[in-house]
Protein backbone atom coordinates (compact mmCIF):
# COMPACT_ATOMS: atom_id res chain seq x y z
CA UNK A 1 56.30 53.22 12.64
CA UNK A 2 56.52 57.06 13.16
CA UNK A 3 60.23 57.04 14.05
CA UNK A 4 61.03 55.46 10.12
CA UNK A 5 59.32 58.39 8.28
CA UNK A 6 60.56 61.19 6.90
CA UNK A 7 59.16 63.40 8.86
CA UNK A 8 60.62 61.86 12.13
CA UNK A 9 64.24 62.85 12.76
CA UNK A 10 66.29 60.19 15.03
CA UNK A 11 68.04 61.01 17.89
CA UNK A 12 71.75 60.62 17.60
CA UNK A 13 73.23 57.20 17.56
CA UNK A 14 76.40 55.99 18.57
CA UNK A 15 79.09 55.35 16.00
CA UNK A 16 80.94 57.56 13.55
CA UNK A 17 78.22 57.71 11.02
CA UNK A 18 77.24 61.35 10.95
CA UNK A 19 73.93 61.03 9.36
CA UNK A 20 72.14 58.30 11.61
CA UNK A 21 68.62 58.98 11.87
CA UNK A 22 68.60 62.10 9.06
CA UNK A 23 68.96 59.89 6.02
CA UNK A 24 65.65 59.20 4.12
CA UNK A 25 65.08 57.29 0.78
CA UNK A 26 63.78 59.13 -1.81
CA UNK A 27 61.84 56.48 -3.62
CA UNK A 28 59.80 55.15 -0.28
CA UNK A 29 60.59 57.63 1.65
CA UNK A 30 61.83 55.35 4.75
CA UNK A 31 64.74 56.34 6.91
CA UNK A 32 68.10 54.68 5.37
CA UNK A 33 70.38 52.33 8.12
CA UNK A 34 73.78 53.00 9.15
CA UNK A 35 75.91 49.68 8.63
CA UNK A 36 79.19 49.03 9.36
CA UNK A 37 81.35 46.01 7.58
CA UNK A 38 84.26 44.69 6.21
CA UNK A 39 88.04 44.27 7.12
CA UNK A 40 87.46 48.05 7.28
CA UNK A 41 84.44 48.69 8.97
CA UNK A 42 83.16 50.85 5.94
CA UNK A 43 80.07 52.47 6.96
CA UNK A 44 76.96 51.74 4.84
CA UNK A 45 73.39 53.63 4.72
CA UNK A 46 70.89 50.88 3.43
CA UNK A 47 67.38 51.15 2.59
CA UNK A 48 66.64 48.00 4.54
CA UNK A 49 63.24 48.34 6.74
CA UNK A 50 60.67 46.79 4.14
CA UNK A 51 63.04 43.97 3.80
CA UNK A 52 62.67 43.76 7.72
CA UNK A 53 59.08 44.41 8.30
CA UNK A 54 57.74 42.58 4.93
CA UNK A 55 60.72 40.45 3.22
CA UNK A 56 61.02 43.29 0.07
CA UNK A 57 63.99 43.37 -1.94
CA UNK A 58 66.39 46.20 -0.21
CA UNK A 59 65.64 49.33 -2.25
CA UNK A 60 68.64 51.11 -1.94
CA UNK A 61 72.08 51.12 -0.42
CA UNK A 62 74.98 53.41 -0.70
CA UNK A 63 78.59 53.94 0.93
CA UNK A 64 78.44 56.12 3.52
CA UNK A 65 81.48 57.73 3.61
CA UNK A 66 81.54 59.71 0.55
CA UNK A 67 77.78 61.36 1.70
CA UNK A 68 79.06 62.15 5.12
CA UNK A 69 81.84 64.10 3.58
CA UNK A 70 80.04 65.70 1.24
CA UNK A 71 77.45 66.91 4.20
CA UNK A 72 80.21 67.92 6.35
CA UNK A 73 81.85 69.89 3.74
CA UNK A 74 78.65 72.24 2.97
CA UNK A 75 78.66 72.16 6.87
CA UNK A 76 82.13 73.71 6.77
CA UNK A 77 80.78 76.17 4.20
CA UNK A 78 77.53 77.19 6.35
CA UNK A 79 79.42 77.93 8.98
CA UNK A 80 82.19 80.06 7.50
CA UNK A 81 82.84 83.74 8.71
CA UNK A 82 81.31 84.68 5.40
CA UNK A 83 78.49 82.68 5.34
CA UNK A 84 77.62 83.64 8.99
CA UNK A 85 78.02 87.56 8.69
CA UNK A 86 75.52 86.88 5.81
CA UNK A 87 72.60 85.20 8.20
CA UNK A 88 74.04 87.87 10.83
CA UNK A 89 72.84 90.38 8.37
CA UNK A 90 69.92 88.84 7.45
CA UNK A 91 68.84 88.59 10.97
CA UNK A 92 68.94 91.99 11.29
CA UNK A 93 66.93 92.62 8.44
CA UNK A 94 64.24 90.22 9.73
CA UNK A 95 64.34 91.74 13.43
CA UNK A 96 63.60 95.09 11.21
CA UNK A 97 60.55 93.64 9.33
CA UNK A 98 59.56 91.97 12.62
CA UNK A 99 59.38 95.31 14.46
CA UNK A 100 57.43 96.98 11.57
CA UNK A 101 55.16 94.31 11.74
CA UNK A 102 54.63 94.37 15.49
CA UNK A 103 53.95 98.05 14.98
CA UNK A 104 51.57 97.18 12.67
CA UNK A 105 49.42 94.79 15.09
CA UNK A 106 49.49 96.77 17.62
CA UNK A 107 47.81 99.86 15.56
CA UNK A 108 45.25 97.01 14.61
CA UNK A 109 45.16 96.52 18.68
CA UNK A 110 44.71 99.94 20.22
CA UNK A 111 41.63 100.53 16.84
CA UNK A 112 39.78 97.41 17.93
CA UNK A 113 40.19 98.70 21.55
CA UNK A 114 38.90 101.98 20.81
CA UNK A 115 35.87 100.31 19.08
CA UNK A 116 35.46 98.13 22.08
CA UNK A 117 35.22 100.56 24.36
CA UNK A 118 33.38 103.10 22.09
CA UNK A 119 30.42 100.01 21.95
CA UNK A 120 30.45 99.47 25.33
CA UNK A 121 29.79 103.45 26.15
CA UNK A 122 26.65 103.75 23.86
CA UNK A 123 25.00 100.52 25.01
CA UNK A 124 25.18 102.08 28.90
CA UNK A 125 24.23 105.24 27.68
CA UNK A 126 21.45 104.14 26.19
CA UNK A 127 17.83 104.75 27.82
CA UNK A 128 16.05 101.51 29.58
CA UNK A 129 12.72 101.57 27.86
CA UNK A 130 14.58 101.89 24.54
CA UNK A 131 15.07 98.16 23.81
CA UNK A 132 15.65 97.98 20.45
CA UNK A 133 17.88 100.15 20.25
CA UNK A 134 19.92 98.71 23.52
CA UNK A 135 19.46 95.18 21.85
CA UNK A 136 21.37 96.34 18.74
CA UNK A 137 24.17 98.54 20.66
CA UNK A 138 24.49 95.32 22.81
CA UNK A 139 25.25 93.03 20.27
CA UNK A 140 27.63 95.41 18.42
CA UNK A 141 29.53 95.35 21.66
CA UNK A 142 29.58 91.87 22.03
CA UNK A 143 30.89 91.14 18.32
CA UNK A 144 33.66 93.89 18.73
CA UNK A 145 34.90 91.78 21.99
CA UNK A 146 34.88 88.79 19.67
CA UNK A 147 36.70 90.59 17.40
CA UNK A 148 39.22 91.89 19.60
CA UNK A 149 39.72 88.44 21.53
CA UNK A 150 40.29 86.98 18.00
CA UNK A 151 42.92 89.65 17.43
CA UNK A 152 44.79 89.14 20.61
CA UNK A 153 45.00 85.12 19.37
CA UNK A 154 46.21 85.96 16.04
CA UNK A 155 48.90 88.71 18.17
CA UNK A 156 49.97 86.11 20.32
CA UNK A 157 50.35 83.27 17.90
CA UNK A 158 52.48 85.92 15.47
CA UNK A 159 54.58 86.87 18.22
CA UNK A 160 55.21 82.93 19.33
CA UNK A 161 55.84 82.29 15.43
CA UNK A 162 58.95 85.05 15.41
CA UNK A 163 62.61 83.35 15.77
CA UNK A 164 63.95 84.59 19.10
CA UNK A 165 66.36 87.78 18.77
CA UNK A 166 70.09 86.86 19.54
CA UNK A 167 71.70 89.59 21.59
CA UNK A 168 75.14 91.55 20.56
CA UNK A 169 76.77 89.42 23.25
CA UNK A 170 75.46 85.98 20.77
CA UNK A 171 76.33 87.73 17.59
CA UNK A 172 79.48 88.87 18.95
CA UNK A 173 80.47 85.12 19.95
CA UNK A 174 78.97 83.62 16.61
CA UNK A 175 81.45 85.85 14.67
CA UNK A 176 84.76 84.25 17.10
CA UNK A 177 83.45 81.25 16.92
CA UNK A 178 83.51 80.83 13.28
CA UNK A 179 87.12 81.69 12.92
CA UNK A 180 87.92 78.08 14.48
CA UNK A 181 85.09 75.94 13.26
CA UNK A 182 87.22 73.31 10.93
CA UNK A 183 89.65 73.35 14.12
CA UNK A 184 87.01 72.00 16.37
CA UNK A 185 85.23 70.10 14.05
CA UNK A 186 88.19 68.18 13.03
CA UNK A 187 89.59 68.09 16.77
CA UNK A 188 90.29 65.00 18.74
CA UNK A 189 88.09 65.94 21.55
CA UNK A 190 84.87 66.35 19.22
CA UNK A 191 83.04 62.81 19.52
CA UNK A 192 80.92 61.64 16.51
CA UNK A 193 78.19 62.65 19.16
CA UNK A 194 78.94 66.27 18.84
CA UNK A 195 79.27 66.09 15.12
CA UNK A 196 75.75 64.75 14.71
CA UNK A 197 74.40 67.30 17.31
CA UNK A 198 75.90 70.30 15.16
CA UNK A 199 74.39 68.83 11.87
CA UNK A 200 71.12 68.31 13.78
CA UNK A 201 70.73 72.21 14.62
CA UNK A 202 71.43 72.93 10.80
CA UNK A 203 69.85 69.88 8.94
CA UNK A 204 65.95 69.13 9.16
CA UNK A 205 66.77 65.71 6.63
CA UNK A 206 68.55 64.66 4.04
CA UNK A 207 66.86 62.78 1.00
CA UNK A 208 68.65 60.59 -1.78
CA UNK A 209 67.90 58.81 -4.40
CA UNK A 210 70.01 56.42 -6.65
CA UNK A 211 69.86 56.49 -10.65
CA UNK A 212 69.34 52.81 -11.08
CA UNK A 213 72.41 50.81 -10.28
CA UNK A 214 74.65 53.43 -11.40
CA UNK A 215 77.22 55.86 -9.52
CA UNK A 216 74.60 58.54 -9.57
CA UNK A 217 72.85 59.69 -6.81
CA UNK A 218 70.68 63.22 -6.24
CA UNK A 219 71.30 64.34 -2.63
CA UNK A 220 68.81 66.65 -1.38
CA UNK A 221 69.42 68.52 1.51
CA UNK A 222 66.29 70.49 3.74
CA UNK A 223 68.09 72.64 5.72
CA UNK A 224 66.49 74.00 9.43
CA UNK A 225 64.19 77.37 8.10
CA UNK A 226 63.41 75.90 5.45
CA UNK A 227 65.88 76.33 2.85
CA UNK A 228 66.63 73.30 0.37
CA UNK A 229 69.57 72.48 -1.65
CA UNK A 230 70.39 69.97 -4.15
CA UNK A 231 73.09 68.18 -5.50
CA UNK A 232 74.02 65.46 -8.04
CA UNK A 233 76.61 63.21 -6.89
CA UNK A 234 79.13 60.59 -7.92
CA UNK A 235 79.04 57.40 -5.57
CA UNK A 236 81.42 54.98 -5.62
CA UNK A 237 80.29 51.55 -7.06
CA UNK A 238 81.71 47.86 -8.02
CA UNK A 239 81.92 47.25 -11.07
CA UNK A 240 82.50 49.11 -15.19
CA UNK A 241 79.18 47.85 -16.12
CA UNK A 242 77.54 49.95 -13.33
CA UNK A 243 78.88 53.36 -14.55
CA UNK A 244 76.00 55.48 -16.24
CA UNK A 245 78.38 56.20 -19.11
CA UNK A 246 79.70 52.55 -19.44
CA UNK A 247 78.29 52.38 -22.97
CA UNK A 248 80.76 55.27 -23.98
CA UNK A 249 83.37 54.51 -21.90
CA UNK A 250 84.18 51.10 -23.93
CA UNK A 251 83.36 52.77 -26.79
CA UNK A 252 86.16 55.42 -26.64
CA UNK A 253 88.71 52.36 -25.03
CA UNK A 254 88.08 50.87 -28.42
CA UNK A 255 88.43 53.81 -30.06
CA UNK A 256 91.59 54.09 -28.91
CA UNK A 257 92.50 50.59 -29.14
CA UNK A 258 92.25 50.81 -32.66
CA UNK A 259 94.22 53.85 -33.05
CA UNK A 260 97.33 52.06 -31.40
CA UNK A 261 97.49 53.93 -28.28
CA UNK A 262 98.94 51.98 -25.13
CA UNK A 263 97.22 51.74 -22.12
CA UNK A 264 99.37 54.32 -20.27
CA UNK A 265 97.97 56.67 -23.31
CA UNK A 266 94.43 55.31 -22.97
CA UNK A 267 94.28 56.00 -19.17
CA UNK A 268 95.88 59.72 -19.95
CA UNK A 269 93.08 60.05 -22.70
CA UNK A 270 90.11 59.10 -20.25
CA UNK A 271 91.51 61.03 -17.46
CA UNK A 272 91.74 64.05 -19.78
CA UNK A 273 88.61 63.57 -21.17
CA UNK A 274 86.67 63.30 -17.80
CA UNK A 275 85.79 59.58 -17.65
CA UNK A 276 86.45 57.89 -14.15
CA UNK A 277 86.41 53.94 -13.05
CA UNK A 278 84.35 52.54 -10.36
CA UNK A 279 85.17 51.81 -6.53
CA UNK A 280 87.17 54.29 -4.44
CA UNK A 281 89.62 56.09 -7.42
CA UNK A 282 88.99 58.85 -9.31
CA UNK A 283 91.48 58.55 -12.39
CA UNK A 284 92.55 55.46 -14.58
CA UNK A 285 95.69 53.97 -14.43
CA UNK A 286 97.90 51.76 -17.33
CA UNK A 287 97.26 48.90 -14.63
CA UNK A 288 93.28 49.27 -14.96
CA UNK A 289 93.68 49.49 -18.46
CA UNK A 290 95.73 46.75 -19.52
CA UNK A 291 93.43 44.37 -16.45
CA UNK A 292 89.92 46.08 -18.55
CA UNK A 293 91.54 45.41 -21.90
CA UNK A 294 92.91 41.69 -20.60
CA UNK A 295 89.22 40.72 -19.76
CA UNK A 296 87.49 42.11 -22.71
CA UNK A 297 90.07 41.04 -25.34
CA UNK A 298 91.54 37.55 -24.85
CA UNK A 299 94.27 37.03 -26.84
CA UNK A 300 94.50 35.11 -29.31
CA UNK A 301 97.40 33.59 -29.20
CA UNK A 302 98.37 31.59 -26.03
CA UNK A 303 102.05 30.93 -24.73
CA UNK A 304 103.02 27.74 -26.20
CA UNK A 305 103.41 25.82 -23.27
CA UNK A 306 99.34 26.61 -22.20
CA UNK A 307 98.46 24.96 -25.80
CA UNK A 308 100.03 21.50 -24.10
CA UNK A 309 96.42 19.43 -22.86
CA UNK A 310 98.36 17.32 -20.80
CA UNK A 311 98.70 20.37 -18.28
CA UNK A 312 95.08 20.32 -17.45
CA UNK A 313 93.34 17.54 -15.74
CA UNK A 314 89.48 16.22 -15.82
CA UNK A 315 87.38 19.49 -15.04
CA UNK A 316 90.00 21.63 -14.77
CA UNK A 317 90.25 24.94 -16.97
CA UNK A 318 93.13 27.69 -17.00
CA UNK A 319 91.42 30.73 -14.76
CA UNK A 320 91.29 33.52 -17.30
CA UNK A 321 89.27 30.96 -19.61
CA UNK A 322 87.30 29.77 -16.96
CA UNK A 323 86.43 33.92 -16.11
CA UNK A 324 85.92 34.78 -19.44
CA UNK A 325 83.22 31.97 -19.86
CA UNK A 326 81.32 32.36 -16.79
CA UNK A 327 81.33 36.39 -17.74
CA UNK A 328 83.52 36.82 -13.99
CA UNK A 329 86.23 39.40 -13.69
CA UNK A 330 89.37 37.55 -13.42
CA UNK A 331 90.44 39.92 -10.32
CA UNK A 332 87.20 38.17 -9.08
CA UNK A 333 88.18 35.01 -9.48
CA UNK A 334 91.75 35.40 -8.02
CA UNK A 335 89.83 36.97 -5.33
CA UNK A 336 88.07 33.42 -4.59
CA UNK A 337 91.26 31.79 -5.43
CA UNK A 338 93.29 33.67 -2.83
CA UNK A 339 90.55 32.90 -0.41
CA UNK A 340 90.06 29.50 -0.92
CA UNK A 341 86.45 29.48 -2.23
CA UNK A 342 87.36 27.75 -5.27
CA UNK A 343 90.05 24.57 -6.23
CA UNK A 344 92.88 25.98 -7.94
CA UNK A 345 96.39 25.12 -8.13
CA UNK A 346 99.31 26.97 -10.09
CA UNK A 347 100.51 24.96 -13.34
CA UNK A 348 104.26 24.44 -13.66
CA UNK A 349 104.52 26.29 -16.92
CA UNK A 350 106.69 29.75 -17.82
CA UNK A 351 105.10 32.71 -16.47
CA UNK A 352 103.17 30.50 -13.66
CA UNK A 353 99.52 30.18 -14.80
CA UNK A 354 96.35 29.32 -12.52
CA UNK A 355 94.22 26.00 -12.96
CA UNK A 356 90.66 25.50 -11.28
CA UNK A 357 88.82 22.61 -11.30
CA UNK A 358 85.50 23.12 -11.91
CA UNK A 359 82.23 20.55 -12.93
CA UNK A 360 79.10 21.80 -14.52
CA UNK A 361 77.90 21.67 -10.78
CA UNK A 362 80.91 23.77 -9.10
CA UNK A 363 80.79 26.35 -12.48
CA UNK A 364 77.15 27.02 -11.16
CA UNK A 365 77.83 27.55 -7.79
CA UNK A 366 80.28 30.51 -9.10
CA UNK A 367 77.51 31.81 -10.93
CA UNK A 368 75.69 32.15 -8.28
CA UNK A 369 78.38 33.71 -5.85
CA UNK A 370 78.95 36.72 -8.55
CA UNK A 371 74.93 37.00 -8.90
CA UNK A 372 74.48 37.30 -4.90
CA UNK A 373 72.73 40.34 -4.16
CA UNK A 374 74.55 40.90 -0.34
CA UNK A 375 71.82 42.77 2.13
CA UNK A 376 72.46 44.31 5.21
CA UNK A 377 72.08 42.90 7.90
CA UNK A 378 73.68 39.88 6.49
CA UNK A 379 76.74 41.38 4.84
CA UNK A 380 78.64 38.12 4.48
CA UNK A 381 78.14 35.14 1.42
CA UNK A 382 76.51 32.12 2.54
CA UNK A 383 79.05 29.26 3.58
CA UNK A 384 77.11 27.16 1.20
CA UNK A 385 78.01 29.56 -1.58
CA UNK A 386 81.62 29.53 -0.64
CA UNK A 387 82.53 26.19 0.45
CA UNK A 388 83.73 24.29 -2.95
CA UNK A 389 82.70 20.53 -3.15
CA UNK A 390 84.85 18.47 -2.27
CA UNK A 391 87.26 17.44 -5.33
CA UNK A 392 87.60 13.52 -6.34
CA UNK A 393 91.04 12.23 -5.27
CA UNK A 394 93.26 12.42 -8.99
């Protein structure tokens, strides 16, 4: 169990993920899992190890791209020329402290010498037949040994405690070094190996902890000496209704609704006014408008040749009505469509519209396709989820 605390840092892993083995939760406080899935192989850090060991509900996940960047970018900024002549400088002020302080035990040194040895000449000068007397001297002597033993301890743990002094020929190399640090880093020849390494000598651990469901996360970052940092982040996450500000995001989209603006104006509005959509974008487009407005506003009047009920068969519903009443983005369902997970076929009308045939039974298994909660390390749906039942022959 020691190597999924937080106080145990893992040894580098293979793989591109550069935080493997430095990631920790910061609601358990177990190490986070590098994942990889997808067409893409997107890497994923999931909180996964009390689902393993005791069959818990995963307590966190997030994509693991974004946080590597954002570590590797404060890297970058560590290890600037400016940053570096800064901890240059400070290391000389420390090596400046530490030799005051080193003069300072060893005045406490030589005194507790000199009372050593000024203990040990009375008790041998004193006279035989006076024992009192020699009793007393000899135990003085015997506590200012203790004394000075204890001091040579406390010496040599203080001098083990002091960081070791780099030499002009280090500092000199630190200083060319830095001047092609985002060269190497980014080089061909650097291995994901070597990445983690470098982050390993800077980073102790780095702890995170998700608002909710929602796109923010606090990243907290111990750095090696002891320094901390913290940041609030923006993740990237699935869906509107997952955005911390979702509330007034639809709010000001029908806001503007009302006021006649188009969604090419909408998008400018939210872009100007700092709003951002979910997944991997960070600015709205008249496309993700007029697909957010589509969902939430169906309209009411249908193209005449949709109104005709002889286009629809037994159990069969157009797909944006279908969406709209099982609460499933339509995107979602085209999705399924595209992949075969549902029975669809495309209606001979103007415009080319979407069927799906779908029974009480089939309408709750794509209930409970959008409700699956994925976990790593099973990534994938269930084929029982996404194999439709078979349709009777019309």
């Amino acid at each position: 169990m020691a190597d999924t605390t937080a106080d145990a840092v893992g040894a580098p892993r293979e793989g591109p993920s550069l935080l493997s083995g430095l990631l920790v939760c910061g609601r358990c406080h177990r190490r986070l899992m590098p994942s990889y899935g997808g067409s893409a192989n997107r890497l994923r850090y999931t909180c996964a190890r009390g689902m393993i060991d005791y069959g818990e509900p995963v307590c966190q996940g997030l994509s693991g791209e974004f946080l590597d960047d954002f570590v590797a970018q404060r890297i970058m900024k560590v290890l600037t020329p400016a940053s570096l002549q800064l901890s240059l400088a400070a290391e000389a002020d420390l090596r400046t402290e530490r030799a005051r302080l080193d003069s300072h035990w060893k005045k406490r040194l030589e005194r507790a010498n000199y009372e050593a040895d000024r203990a040990a000449r009375q008790y041998a000068a004193v006279e035989p037949e006076n024992r009192l007397v020699g009793r007393e001297l000899e135990r003085r002597w015997e506590e200012s040994l203790r004394r000075n033993e204890q001091l040579d301890k406390e010496y040599a743990r203080f001098c083990r405690e002091q960081p070791s002094e780099l030499t002009a020929a280090q500092r000199k190399a630190i200083r060319e070094l830095s001047q092609n640090i985002p060269e190497l880093w980014n080089a061909a020849t650097t291995t994901p190996e070597d990445r983690q390494e470098i982050v390993r000598l800077l980073v102790d651990r780095v702890v995170v902890d998700i608002e909710g469901a929602s796109e923010q996360v606090d990243v907290t970052v111990h750095w090696a000496g002891g320094f901390v940092s913290y940041q609030r982040l923006v993740r990237p996450v699935g869906r509107y209704e997952q955005l911390s500000n979702y509330t007034e995001l639809i709010t000001r989209i029908d806001t503007l609704r009302r006021e006649g603006c188009s969604s090419s104006a909408i998008a400018d509005h939210l872009n100007r006014e700092g709003f951002y959509p979910p997944k991997r974008t960070n600015h709205f487009t008249e496309q993700m408008i007029t697909r957010l407005l589509g969902e939430r506003y169906p309209a009411g009047h249908r193209p005449e040749a949709m109104a005709d009920p002889t286009l629809l068969e037994e159990h069969e519903h157009w797909l944006t009505d279908l969406a709209r009443q099982l609460a499933i983005p339509i995107a979602t369902m085209h999705k399924w469509q595209r992949l075969g997970w549902i029975h669809s076929r495309k209606v001979d009308v103007s415009g080319g519209r979407w069927a799906v045939w779908a029974d009480d039974e089939e309408q709750g298994r794509m209930r409970r396709i959008h409700n699956y909660k994925r976990t790593w390390p099973e990534p994938r749906y269930p084929a029982q989820l996404t194999t439709p039942k078979p349709r009777p022959q019309r």
